[in-house]
PDB file of N, CA and C in Angstrom:
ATOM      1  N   UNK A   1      -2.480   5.828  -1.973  1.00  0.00           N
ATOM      2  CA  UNK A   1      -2.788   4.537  -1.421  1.00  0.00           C
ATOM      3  C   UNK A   1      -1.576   3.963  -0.688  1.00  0.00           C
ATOM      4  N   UNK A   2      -0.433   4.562  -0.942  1.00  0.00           N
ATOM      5  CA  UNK A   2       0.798   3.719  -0.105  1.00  0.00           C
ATOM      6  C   UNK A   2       0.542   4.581   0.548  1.00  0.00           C
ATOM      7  N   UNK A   3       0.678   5.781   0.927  1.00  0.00           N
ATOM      8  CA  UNK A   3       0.447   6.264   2.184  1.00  0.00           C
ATOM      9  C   UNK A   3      -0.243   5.672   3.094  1.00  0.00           C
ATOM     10  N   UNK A   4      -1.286   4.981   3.026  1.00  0.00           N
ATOM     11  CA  UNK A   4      -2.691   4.541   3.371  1.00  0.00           C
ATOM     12  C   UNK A   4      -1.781   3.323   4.256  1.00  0.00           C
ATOM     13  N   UNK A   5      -1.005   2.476   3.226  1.00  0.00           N
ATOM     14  CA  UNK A   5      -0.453   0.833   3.679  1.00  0.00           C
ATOM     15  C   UNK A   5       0.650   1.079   4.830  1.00  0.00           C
ATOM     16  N   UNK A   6       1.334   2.275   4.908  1.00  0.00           N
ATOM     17  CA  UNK A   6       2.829   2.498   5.241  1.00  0.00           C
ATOM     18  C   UNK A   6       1.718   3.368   6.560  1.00  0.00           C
ATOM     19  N   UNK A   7       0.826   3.828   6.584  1.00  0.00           N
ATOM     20  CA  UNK A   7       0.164   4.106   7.638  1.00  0.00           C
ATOM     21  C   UNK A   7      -0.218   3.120   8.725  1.00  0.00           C
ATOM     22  N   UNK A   8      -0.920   2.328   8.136  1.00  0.00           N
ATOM     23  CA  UNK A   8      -1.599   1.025   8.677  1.00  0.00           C
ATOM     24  C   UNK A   8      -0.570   0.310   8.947  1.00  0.00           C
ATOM     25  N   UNK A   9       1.025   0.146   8.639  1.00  0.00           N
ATOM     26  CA  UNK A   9       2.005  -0.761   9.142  1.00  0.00           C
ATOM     27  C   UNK A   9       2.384  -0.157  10.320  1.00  0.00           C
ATOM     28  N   UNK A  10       2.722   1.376  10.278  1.00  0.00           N
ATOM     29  CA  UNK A  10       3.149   2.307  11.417  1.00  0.00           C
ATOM     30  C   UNK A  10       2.328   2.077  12.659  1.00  0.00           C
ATOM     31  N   UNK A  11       0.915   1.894  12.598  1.00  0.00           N
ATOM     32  CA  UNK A  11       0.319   1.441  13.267  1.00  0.00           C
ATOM     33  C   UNK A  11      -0.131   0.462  13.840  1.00  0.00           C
ATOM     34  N   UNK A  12       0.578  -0.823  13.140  1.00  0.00           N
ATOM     35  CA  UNK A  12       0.898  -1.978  13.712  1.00  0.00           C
ATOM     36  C   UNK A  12       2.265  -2.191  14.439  1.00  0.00           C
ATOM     37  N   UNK A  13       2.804  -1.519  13.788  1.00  0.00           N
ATOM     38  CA  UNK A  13       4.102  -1.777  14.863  1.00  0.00           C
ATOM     39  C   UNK A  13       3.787  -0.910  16.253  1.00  0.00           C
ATOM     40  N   UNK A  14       3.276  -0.136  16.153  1.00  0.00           N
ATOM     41  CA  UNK A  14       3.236   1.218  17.287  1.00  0.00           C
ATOM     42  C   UNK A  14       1.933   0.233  18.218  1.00  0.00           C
ATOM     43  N   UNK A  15       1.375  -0.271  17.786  1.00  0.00           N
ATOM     44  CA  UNK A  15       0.090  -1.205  18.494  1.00  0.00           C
ATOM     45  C   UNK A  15       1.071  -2.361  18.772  1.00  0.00           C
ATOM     46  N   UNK A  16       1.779  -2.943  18.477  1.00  0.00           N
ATOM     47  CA  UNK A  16       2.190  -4.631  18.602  1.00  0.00           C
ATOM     48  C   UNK A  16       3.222  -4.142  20.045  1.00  0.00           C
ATOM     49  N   UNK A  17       4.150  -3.023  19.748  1.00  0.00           N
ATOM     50  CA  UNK A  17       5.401  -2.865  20.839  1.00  0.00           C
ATOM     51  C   UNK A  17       4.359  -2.265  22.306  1.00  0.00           C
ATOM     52  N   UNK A  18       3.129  -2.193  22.102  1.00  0.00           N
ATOM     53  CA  UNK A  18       2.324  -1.527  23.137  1.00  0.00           C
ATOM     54  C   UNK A  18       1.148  -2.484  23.977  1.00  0.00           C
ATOM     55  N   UNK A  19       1.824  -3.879  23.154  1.00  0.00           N
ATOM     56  CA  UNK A  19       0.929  -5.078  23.839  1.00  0.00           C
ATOM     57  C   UNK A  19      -0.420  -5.440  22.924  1.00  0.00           C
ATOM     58  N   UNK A  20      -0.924  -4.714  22.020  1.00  0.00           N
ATOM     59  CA  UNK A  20      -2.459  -4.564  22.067  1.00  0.00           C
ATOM     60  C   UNK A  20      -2.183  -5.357  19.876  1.00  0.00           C
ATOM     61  N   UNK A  21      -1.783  -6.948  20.862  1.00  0.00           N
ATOM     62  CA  UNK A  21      -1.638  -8.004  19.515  1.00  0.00           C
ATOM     63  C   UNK A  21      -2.600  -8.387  18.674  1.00  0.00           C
ATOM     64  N   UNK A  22      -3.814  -7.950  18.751  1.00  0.00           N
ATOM     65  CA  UNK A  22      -5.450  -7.528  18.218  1.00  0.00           C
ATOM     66  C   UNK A  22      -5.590  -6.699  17.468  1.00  0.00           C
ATOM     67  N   UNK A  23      -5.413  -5.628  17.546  1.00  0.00           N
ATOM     68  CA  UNK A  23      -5.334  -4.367  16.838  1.00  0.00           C
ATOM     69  C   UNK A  23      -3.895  -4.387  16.136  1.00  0.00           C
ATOM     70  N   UNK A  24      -2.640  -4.895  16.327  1.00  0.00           N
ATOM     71  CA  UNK A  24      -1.449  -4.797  15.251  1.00  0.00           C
ATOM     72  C   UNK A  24      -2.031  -5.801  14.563  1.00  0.00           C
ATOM     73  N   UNK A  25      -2.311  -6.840  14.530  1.00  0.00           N
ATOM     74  CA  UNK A  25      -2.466  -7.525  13.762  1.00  0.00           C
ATOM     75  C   UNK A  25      -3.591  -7.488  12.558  1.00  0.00           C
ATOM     76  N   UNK A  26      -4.973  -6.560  12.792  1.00  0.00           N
ATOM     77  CA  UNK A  26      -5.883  -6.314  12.353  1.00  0.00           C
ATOM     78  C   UNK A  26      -5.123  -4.957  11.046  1.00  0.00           C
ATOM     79  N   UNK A  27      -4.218  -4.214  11.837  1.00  0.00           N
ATOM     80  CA  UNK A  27      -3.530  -3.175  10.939  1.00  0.00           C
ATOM     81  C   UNK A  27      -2.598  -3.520  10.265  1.00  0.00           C
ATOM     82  N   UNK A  28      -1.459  -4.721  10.629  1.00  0.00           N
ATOM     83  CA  UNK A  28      -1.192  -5.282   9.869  1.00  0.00           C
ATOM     84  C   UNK A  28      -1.889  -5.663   8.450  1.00  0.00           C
ATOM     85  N   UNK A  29      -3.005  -6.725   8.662  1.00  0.00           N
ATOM     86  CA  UNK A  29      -3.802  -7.448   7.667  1.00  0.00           C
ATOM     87  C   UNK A  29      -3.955  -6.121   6.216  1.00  0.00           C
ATOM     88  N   UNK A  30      -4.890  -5.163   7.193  1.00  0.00           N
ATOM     89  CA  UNK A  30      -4.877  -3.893   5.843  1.00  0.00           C
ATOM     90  C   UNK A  30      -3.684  -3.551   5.446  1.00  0.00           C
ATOM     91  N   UNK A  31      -3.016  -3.071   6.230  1.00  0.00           N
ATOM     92  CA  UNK A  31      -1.842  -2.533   5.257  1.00  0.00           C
ATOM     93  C   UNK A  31      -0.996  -3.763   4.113  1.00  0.00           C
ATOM     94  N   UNK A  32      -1.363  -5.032   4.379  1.00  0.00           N
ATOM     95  CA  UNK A  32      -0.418  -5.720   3.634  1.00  0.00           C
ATOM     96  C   UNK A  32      -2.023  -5.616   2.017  1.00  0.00           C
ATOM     97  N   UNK A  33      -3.326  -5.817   2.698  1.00  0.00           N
ATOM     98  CA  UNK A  33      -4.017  -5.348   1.444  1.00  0.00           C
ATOM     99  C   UNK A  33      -4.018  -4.300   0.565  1.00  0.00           C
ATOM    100  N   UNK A  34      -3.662  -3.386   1.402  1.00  0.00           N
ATOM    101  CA  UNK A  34      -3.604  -2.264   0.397  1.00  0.00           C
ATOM    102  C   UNK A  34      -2.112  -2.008  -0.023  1.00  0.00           C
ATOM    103  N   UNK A  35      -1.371  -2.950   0.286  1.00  0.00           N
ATOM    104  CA  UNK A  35      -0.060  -2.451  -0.420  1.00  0.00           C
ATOM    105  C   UNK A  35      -0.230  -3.681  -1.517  1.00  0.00           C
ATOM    106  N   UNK A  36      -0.986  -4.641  -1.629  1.00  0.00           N
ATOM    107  CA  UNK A  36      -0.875  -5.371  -2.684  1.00  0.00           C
ATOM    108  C   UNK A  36      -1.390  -4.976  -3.548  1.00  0.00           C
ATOM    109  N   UNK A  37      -2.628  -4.158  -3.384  1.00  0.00           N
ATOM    110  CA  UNK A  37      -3.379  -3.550  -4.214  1.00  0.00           C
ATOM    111  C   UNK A  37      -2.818  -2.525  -5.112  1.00  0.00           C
ATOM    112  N   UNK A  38      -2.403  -1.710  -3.963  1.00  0.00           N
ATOM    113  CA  UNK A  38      -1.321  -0.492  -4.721  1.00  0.00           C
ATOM    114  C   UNK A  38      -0.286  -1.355  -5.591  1.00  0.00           C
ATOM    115  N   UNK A  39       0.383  -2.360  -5.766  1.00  0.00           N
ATOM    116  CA  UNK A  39       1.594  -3.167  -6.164  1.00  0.00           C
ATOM    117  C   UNK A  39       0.787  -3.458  -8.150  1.00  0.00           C
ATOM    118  N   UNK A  40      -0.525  -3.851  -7.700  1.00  0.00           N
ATOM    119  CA  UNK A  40      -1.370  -4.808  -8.723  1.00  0.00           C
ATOM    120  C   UNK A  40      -1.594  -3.359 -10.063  1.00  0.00           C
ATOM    121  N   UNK A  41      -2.048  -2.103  -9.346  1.00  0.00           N
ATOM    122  CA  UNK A  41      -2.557  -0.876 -10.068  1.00  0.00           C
ATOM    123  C   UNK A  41      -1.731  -0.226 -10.242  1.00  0.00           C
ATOM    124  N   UNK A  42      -0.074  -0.494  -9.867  1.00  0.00           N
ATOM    125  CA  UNK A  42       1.369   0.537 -10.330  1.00  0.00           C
ATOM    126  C   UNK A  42       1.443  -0.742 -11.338  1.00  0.00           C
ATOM    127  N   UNK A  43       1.576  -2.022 -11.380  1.00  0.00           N
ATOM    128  CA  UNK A  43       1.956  -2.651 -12.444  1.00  0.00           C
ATOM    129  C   UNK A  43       0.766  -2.556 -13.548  1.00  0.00           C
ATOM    130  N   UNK A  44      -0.489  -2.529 -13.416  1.00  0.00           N
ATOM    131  CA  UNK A  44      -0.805  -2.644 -14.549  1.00  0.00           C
ATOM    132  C   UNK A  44      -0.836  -1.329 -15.356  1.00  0.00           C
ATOM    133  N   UNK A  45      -0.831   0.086 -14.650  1.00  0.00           N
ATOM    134  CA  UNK A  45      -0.775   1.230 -15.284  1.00  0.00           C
ATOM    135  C   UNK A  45       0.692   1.295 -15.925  1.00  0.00           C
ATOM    136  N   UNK A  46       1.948   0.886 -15.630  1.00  0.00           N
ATOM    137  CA  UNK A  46       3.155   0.761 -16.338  1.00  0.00           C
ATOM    138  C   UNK A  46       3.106  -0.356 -17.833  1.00  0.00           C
ATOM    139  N   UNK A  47       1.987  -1.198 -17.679  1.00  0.00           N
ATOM    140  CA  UNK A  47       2.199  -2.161 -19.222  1.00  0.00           C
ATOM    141  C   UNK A  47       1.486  -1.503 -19.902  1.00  0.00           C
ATOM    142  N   UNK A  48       0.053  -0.924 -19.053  1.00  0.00           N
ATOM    143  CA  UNK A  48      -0.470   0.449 -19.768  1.00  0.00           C
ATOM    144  C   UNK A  48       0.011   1.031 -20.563  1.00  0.00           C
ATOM    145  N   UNK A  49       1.143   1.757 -20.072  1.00  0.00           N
ATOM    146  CA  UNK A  49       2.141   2.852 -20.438  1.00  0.00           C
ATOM    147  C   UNK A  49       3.108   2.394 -21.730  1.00  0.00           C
ATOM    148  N   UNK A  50       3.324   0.901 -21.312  1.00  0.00           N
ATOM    149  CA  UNK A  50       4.326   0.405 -22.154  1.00  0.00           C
ATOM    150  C   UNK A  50       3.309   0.036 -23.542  1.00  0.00           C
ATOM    151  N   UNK A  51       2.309  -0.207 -23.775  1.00  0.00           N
ATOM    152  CA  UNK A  51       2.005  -0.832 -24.620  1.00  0.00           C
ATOM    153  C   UNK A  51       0.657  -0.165 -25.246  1.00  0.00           C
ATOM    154  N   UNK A  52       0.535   1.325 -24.790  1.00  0.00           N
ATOM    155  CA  UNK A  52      -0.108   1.996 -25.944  1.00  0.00           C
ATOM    156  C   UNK A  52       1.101   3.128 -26.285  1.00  0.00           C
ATOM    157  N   UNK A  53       2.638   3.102 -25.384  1.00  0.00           N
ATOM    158  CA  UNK A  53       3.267   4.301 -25.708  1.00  0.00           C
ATOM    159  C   UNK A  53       2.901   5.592 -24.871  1.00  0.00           C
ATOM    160  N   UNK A  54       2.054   6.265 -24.423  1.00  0.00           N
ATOM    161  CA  UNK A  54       2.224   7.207 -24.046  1.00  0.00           C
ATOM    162  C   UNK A  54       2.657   7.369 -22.370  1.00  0.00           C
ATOM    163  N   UNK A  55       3.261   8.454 -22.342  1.00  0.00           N
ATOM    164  CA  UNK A  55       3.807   8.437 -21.161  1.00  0.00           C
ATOM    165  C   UNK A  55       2.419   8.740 -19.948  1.00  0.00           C
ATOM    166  N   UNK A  56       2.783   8.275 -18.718  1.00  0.00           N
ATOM    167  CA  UNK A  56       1.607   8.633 -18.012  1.00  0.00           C
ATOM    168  C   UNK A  56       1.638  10.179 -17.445  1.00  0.00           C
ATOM    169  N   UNK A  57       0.590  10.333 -16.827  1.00  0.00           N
ATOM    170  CA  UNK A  57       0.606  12.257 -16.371  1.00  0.00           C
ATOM    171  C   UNK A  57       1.699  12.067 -15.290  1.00  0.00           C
ATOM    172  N   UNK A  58       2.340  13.070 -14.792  1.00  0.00           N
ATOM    173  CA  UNK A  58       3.063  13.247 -13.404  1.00  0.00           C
ATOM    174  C   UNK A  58       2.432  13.632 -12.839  1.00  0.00           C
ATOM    175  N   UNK A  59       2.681  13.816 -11.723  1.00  0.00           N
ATOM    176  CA  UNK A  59       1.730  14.484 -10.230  1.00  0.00           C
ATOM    177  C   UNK A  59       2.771  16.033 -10.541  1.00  0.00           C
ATOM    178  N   UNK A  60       2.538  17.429  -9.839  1.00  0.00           N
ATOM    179  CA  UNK A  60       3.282  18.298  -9.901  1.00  0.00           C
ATOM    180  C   UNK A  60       4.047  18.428  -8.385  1.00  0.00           C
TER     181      UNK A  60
END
């Protein structure tokens, strides 16, 4: 999902320096949603973590 937000910013900046202030701004809007989102579901899976004890899986 940060991939997703850090996508959608790349693409607001790459849209905003190219004139087209409609579309950065529309990619803006998502990416700042989905990085809050991602922000809301890394914190609550860490009190998760903290407060039954077990560690979470890793990715490999």
């Amino acid at each position: 999902m940060i991939r997703a937000a850090i996508t959608f910013f790349i693409i607001a900046i790459v849209a905003f320096l190219l004139g087209a202030n409609n579309i950065a701004g529309l990619s803006m809007e998502i990416g700042k949603i989905l990085l809050i989102v991602f922000l809301i579901l890394a914190g609550l899976s860490f009190l998760y973590g903290i407060l039954t004890g077990k560690n979470p899986k890793q990715l490999p």
